[in-house]
Protein backbone atom coordinates (compact mmCIF):
# COMPACT_ATOMS: atom_id res chain seq x y z
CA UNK A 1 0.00 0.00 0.00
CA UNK A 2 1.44 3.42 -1.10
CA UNK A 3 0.36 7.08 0.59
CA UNK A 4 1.23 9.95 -1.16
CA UNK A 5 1.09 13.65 -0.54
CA UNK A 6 -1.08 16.06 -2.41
CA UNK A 7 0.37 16.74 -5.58
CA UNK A 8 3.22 14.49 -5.43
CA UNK A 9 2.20 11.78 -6.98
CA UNK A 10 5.05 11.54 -9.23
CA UNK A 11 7.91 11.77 -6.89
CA UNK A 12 5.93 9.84 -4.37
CA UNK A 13 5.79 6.59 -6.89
CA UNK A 14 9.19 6.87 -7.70
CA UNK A 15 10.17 6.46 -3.90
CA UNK A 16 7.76 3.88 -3.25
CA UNK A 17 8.39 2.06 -6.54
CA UNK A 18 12.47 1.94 -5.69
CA UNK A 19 11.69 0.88 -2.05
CA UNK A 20 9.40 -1.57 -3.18
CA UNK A 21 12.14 -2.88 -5.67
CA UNK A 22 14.61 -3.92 -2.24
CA UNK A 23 11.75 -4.93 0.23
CA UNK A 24 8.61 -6.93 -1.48
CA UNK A 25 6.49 -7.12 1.19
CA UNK A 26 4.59 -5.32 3.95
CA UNK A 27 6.07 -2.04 3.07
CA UNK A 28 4.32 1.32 3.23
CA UNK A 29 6.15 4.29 2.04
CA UNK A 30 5.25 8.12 2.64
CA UNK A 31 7.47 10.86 0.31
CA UNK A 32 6.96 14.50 0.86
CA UNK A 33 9.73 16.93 -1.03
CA UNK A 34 10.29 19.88 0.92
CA UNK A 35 12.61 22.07 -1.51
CA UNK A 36 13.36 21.35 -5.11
CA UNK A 37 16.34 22.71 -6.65
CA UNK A 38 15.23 25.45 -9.52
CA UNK A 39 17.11 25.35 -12.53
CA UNK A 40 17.64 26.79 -16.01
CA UNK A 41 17.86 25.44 -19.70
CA UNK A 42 18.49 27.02 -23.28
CA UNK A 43 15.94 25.94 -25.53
CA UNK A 44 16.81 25.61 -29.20
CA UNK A 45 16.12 24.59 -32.67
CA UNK A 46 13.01 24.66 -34.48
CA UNK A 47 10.85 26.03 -31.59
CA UNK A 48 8.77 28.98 -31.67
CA UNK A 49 10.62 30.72 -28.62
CA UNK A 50 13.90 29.61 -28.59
CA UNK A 51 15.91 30.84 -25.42
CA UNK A 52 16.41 30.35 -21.28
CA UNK A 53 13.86 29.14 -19.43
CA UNK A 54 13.36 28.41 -16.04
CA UNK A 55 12.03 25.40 -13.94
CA UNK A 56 12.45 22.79 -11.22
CA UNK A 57 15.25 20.20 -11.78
CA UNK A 58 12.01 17.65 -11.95
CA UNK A 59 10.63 19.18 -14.93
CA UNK A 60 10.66 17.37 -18.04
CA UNK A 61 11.90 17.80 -21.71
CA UNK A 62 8.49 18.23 -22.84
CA UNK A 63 7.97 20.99 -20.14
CA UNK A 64 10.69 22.85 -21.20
CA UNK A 65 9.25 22.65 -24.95
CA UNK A 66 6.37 23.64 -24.07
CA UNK A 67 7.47 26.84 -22.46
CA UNK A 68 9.17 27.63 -25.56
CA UNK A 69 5.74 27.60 -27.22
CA UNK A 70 6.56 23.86 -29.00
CA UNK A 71 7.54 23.49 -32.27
CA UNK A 72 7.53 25.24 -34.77
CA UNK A 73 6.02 23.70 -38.04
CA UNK A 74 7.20 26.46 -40.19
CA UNK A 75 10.71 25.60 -39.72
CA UNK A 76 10.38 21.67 -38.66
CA UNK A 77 11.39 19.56 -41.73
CA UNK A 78 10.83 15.99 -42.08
CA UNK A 79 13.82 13.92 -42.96
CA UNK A 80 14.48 12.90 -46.11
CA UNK A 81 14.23 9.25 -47.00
């Protein structure tokens, strides 16, 4: 059985899911974060805001796209084949 905090869900089933890899059975786990370490990254390429953007050192690729505003079609080729 796993608790979790209130919007930590993510980081609360990665600690429980690594516990639960070392001790199988009759193990409860309970994960609350209480700083995260705030980061930046460039962004660039064929995105619609390419530049420095800030975020938590949990934050995803795909967040940092989407703060860039995605991709941009206009300049996104296909490879050729």
């Amino acid at each position: 059985m796993f608790k979790f905090s209130a919007g930590l869900i993510t980081m609360g089933y990665l600690v429980a899911s690594e516990v639960q890899r070392v001790y199988t059975q009759q193990v409860q786990v309970y994960a609350t974060v209480l700083t995260t370490q705030r980061i930046g990254v460039f962004v660039t390429g064929f995105v619609r805001s390419p530049g420095r953007f800030a975020g938590a050192a949990s934050d995803s690729v795909l967040d940092f796209l989407v703060r860039a505003g995605g991709v941009d079609p206009s300049r996104a080729r296909s490879p050729s084949t």
